[in-house]
N, C-alpha and C. Protein backbone atom coordinates (compact mmCIF):
# COMPACT_ATOMS: atom_id res chain seq x y z
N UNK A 1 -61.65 -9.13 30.82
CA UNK A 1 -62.62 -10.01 31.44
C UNK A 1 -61.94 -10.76 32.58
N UNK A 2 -62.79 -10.93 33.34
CA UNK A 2 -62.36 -11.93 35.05
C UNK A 2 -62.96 -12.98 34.58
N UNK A 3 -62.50 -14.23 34.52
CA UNK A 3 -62.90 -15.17 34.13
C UNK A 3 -63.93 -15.63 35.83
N UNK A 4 -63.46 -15.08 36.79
CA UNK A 4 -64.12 -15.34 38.23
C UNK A 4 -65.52 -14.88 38.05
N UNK A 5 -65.94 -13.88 37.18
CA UNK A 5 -67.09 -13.35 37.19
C UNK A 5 -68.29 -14.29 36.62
N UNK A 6 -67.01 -15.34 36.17
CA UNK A 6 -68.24 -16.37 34.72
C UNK A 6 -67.93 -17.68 35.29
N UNK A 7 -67.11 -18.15 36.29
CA UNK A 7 -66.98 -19.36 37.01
C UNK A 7 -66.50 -19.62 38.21
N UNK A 8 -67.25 -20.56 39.19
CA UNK A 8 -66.99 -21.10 40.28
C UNK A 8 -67.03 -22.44 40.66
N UNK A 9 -66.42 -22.50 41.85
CA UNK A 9 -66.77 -24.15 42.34
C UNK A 9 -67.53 -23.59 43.44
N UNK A 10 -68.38 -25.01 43.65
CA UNK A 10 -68.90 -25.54 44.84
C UNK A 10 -68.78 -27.07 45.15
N UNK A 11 -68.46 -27.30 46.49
CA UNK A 11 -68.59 -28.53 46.90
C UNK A 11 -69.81 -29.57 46.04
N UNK A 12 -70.85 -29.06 46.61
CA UNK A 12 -72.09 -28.85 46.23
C UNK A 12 -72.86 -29.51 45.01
N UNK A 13 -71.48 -28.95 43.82
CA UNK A 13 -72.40 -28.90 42.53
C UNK A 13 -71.22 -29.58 42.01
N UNK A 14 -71.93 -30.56 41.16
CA UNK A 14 -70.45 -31.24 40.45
C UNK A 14 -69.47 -32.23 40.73
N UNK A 15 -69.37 -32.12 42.36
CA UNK A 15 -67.86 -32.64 42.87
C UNK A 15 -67.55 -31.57 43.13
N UNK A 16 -67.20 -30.07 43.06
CA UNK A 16 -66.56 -29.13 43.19
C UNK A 16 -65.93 -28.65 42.33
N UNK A 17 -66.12 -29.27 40.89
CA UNK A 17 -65.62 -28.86 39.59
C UNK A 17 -66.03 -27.02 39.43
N UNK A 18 -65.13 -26.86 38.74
CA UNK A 18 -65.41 -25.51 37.98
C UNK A 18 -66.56 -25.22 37.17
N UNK A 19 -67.66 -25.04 37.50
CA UNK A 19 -68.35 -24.43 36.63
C UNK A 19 -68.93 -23.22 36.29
N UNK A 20 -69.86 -23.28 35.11
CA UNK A 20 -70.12 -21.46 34.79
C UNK A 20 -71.08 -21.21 35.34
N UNK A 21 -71.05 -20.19 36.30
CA UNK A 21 -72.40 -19.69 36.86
C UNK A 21 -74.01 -20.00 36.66
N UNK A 22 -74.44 -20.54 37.47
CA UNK A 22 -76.25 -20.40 37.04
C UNK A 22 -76.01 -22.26 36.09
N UNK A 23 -75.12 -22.60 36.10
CA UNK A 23 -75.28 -23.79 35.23
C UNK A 23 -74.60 -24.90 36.29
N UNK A 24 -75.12 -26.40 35.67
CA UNK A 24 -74.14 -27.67 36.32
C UNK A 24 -73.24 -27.93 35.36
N UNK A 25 -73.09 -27.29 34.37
CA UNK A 25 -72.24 -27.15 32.73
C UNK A 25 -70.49 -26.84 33.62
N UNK A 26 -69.48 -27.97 33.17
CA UNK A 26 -68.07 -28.44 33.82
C UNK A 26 -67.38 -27.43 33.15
N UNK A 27 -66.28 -26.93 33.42
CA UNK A 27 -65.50 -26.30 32.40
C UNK A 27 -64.95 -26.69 31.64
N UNK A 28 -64.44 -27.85 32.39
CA UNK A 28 -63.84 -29.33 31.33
C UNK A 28 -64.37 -29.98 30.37
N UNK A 29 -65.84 -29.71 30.36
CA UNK A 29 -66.82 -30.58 29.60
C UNK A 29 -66.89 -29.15 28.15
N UNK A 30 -66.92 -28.28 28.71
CA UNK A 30 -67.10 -27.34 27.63
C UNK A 30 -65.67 -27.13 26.90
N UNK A 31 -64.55 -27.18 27.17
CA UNK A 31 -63.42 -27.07 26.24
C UNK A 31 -62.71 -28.01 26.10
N UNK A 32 -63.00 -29.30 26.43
CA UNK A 32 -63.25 -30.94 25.79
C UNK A 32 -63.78 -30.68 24.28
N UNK A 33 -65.38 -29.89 24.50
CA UNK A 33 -65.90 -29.66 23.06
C UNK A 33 -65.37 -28.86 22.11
N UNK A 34 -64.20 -27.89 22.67
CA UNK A 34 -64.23 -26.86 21.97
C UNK A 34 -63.18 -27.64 21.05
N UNK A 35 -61.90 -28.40 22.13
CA UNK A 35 -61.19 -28.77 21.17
C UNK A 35 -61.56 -30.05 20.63
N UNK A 36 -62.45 -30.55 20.10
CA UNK A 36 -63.15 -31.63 19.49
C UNK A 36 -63.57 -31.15 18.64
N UNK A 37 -63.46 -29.72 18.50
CA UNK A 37 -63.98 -28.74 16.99
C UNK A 37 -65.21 -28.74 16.75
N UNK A 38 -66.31 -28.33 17.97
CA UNK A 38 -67.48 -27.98 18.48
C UNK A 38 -67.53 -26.62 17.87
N UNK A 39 -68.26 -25.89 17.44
CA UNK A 39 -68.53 -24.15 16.90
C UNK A 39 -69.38 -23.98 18.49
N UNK A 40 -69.26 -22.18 18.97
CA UNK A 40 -70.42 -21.94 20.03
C UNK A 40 -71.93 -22.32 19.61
N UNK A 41 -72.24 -22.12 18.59
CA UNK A 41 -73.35 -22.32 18.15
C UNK A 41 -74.18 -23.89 18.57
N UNK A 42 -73.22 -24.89 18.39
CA UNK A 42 -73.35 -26.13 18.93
C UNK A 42 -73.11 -26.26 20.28
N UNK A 43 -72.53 -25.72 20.96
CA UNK A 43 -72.13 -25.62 22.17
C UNK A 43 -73.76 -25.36 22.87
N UNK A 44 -74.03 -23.78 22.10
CA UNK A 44 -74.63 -23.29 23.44
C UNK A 44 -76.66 -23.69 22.61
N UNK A 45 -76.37 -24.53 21.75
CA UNK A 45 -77.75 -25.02 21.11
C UNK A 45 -78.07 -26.95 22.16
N UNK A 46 -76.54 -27.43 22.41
CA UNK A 46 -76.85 -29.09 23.10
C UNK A 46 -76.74 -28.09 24.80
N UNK A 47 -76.32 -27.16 24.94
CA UNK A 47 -75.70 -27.17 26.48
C UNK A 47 -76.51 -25.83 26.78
N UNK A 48 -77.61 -25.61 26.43
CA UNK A 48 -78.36 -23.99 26.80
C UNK A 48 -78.09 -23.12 28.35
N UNK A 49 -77.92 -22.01 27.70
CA UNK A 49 -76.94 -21.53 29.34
C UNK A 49 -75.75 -21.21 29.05
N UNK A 50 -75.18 -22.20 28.01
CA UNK A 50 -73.88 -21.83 27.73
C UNK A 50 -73.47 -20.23 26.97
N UNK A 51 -72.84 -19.27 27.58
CA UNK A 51 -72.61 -17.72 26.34
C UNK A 51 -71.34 -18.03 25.91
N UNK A 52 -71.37 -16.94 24.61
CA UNK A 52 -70.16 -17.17 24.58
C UNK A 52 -69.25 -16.79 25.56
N UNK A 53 -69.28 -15.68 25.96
CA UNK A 53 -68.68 -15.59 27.09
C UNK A 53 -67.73 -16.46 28.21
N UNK A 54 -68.48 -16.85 28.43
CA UNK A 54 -68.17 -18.39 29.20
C UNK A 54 -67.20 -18.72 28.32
N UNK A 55 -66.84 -18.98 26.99
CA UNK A 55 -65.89 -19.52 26.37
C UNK A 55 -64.39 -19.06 26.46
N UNK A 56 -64.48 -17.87 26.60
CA UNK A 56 -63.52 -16.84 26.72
C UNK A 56 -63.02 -16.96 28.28
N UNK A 57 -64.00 -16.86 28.79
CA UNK A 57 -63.51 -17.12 30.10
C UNK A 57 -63.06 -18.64 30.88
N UNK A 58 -63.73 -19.34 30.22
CA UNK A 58 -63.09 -21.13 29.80
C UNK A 58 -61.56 -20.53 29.67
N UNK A 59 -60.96 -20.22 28.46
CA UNK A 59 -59.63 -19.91 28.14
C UNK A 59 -58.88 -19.43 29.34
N UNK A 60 -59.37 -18.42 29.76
CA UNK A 60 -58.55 -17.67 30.59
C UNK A 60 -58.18 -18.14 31.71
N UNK A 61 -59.59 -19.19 32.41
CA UNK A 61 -59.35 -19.94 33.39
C UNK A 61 -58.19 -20.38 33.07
N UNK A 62 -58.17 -21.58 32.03
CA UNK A 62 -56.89 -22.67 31.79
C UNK A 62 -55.73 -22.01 31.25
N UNK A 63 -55.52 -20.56 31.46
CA UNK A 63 -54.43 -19.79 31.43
C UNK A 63 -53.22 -19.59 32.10
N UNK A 64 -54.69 -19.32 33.16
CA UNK A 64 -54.26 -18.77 34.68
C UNK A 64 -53.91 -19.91 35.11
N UNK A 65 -54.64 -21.23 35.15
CA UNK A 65 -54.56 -22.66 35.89
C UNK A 65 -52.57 -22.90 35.45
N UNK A 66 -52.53 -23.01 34.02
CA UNK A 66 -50.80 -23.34 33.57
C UNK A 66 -49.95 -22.52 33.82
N UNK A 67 -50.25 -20.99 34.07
CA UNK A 67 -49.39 -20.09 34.32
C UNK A 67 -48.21 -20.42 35.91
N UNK A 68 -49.43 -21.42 36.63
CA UNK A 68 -48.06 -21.35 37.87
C UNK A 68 -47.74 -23.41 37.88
N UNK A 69 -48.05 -24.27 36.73
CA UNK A 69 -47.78 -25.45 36.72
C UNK A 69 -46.47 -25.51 36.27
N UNK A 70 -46.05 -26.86 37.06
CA UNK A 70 -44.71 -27.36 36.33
C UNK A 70 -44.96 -28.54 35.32
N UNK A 71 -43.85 -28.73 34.59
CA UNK A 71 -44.06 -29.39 33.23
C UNK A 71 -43.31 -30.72 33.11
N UNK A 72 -44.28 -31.98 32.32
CA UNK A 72 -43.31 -33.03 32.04
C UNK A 72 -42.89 -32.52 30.41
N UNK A 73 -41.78 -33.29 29.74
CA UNK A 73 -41.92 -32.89 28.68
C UNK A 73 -43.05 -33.72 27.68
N UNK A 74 -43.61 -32.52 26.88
CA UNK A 74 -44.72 -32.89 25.76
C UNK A 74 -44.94 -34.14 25.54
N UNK A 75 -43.56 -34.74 24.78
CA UNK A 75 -43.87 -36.23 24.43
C UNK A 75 -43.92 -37.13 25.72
N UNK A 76 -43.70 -36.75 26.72
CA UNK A 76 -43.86 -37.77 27.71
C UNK A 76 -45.31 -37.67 29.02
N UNK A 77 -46.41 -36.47 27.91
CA UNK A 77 -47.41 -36.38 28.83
C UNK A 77 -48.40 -37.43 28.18
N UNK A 78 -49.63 -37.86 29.59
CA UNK A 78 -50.61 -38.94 28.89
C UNK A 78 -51.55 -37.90 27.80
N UNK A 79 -51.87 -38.79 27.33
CA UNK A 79 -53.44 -38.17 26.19
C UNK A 79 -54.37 -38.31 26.95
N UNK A 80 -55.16 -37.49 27.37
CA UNK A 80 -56.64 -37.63 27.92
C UNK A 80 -57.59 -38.59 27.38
């Protein structure tokens, strides 16, 4: 899967945040939920629009996003 196929920015929409196609749904806002221990089922029942899909491709985005970041160490990053 291309996670490009299931998300974009626009100026436009959002701020220019990442979102999933056809939706104003953040990427951030959706794997905020996931790790808050949200099931898809809840996901895509409060956020309609949402596939799973999109979830998978959520991941991959923030894959690709850390794959070229540099790092503080763990204990010395903030908590969101």
């Amino acid at each position: 899967m291309d996670w490009r196929d299931h998300i974009h920015s626009d100026p436009g929409i959002m701020g220019g945040k990442p979102v999933f196609r056809g939706t104003r749904y953040t990427v951030e806002r959706v794997l905020k939920l996931v790790g808050a221990g949200w099931s898809y089922d809840q996901i895509a029942e409060e956020y309609p629009g949402v596939l799973s899909e999109h979830l998978r491709a959520a991941a991959l985005f923030a894959a690709d996003l850390m794959h070229d970041e540099s790092y503080v160490a763990i204990g010395r990053a903030r908590a969101a």
